[in-house]
Protein backbone atom coordinates (compact mmCIF):
# COMPACT_ATOMS: atom_id res chain seq x y z
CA UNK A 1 -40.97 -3.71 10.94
CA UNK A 2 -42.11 -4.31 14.54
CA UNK A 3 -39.38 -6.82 16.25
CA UNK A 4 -40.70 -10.12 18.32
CA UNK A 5 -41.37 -9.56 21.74
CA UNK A 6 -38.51 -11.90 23.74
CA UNK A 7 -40.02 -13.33 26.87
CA UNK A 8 -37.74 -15.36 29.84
CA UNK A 9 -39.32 -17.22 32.38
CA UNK A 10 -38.18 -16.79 35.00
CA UNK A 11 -37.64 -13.24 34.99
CA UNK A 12 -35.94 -10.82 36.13
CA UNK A 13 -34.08 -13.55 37.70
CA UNK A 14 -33.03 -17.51 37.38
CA UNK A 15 -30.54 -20.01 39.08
CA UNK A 16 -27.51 -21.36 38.32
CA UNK A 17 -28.25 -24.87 36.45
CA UNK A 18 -32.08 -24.37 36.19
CA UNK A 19 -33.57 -24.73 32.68
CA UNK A 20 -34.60 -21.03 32.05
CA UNK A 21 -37.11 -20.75 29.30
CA UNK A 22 -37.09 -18.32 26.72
CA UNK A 23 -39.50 -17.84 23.81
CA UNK A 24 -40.77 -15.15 21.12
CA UNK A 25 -44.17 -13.55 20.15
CA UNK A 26 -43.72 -12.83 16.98
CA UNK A 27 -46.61 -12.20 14.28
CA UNK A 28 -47.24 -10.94 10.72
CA UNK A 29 -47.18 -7.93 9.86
CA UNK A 30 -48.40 -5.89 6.71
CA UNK A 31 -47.32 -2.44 5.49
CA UNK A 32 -49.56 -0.43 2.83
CA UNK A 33 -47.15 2.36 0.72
CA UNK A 34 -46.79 4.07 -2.29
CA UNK A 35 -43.96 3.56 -4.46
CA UNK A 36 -43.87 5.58 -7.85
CA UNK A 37 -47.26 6.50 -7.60
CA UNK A 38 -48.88 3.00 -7.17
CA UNK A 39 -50.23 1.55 -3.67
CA UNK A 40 -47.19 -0.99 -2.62
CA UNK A 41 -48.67 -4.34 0.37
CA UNK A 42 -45.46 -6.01 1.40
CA UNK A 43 -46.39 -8.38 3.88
CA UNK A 44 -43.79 -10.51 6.15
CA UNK A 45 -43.57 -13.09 8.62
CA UNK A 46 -40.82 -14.60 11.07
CA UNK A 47 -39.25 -17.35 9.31
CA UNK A 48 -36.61 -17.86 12.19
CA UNK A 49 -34.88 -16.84 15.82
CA UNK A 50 -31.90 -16.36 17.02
CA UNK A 51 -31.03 -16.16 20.70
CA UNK A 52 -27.98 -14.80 22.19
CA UNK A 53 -28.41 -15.75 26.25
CA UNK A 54 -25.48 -13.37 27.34
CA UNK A 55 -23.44 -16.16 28.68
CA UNK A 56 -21.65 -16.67 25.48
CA UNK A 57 -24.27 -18.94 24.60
CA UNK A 58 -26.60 -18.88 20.91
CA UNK A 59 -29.09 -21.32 19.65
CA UNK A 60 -30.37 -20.51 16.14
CA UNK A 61 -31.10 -19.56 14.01
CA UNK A 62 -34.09 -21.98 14.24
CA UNK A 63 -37.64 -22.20 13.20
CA UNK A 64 -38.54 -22.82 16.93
CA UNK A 65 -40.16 -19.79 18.62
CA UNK A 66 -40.07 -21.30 21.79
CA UNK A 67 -43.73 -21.43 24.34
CA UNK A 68 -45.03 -20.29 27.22
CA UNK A 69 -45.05 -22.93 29.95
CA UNK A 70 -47.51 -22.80 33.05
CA UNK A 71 -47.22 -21.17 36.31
CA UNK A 72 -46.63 -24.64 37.83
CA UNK A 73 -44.32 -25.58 35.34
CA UNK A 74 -40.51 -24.98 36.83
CA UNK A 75 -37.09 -26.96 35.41
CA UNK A 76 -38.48 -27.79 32.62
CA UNK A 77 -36.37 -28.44 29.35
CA UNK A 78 -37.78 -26.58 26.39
CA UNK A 79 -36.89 -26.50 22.75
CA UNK A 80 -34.80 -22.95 23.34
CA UNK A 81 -34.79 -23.21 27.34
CA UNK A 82 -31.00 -22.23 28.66
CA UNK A 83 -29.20 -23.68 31.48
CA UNK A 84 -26.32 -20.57 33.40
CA UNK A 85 -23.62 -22.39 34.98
CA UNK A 86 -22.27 -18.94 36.48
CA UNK A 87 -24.07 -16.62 38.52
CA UNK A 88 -24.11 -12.57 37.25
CA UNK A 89 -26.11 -10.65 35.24
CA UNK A 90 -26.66 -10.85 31.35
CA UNK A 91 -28.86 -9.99 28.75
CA UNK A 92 -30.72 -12.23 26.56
CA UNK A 93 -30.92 -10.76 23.14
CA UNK A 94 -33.76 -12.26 20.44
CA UNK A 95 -32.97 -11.54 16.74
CA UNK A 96 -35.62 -12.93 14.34
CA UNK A 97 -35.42 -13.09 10.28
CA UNK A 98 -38.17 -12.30 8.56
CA UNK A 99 -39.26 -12.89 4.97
CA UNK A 100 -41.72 -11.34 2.69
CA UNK A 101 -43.96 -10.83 -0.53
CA UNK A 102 -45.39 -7.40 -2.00
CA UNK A 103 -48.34 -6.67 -4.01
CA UNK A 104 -48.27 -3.53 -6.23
CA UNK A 105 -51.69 -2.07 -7.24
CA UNK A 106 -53.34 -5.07 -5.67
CA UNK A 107 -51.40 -7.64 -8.33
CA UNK A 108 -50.46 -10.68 -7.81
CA UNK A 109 -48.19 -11.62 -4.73
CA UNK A 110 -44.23 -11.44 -5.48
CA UNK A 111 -41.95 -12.83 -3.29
CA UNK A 112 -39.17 -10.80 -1.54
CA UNK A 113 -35.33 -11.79 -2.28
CA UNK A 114 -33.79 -12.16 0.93
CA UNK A 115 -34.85 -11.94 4.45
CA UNK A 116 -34.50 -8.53 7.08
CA UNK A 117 -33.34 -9.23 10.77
CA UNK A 118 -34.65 -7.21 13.58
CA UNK A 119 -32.97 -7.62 17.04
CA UNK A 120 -35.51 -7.04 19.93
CA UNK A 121 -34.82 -5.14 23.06
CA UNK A 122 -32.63 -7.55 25.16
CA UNK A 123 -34.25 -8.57 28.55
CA UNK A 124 -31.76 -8.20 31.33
CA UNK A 125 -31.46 -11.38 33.89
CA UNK A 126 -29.83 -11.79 37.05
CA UNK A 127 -28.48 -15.21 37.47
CA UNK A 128 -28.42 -16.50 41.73
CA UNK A 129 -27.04 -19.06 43.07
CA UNK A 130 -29.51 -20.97 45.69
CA UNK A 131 -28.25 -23.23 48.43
CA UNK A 132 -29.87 -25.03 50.87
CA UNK A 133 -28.81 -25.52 54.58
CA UNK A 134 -30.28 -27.78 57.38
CA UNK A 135 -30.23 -26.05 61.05
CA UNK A 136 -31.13 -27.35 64.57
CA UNK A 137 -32.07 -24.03 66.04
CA UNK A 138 -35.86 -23.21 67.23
CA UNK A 139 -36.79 -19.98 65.95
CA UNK A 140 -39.19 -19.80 68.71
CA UNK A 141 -37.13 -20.88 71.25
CA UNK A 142 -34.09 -18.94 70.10
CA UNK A 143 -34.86 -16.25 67.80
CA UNK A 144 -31.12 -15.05 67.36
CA UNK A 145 -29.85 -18.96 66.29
CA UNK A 146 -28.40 -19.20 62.96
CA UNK A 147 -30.71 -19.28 60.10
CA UNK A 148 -33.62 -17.60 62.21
């Protein structure tokens, strides 16, 4: 079973107390076997997603995948967007649950007891801190002043 694809935006790297957004791609999926002789479809799809942001926080599990947002979208609060409040590097890790039904010999479809978890490769993020700083030097007049 293929895991979700775990997306961060920004990435590879955020600020301190921006809203970082993360979300999953996740899709069904369908296997075709043979199990004692007899063609086996098990079919699944995500049911829910865990996300472990590497700061020590996790939201989930949820039904919420999470969405893209638009180029000109920044700071925005999102159902599973993060805020770091220290700078460093971590490494969001996505785990999503999936449940199931088979089909044996093209039968009717039975469902599957349980659910199977599959972690996805954790995407590695760089935290900064940014800070801002007025200065009354001309560049052009002084091209060795502070901030130039």
């Amino acid at each position: 079973m293929a895991p979700a694809l775990s997306v961060v935006e920004p990435e590879p790297a955020t600020l301190v107390n921006y809203n970082t957004n993360v979300y999953a791609e996740a899709e069904r999926q369908q296997f075709d076997t043979t199990l004692a002789g007899y063609p086996v479809t098990v079919r699944v799809h995500p049911i829910e997603y865990t996300w472990d942001y590497g700061d020590g926080t996790v939201f989930g599990p949820s039904p919420l995948s999470g969405y893209p947002l638009s180029e000109d979208d920044w700071d925005l609060v999102t159902d599973t967007s993060h805020r770091y409040t220290e700078t460093g590097d971590v490494d969001v890790t996505l785990t999503t649950a999936f449940e199931g039904e088979y089909s044996i010999a093209g039968g009717p479809w039975l469902r599957v007891d349980g659910t199977s978890v599959v972690t996805s490769e954790a995407v590695p993020l760089t935290v900064w801190r940014a800070e801002v700083r007025n200065y009354a030097d001309d560049c052009i007049e002084n091209p060795s002043g502070i901030g130039c």
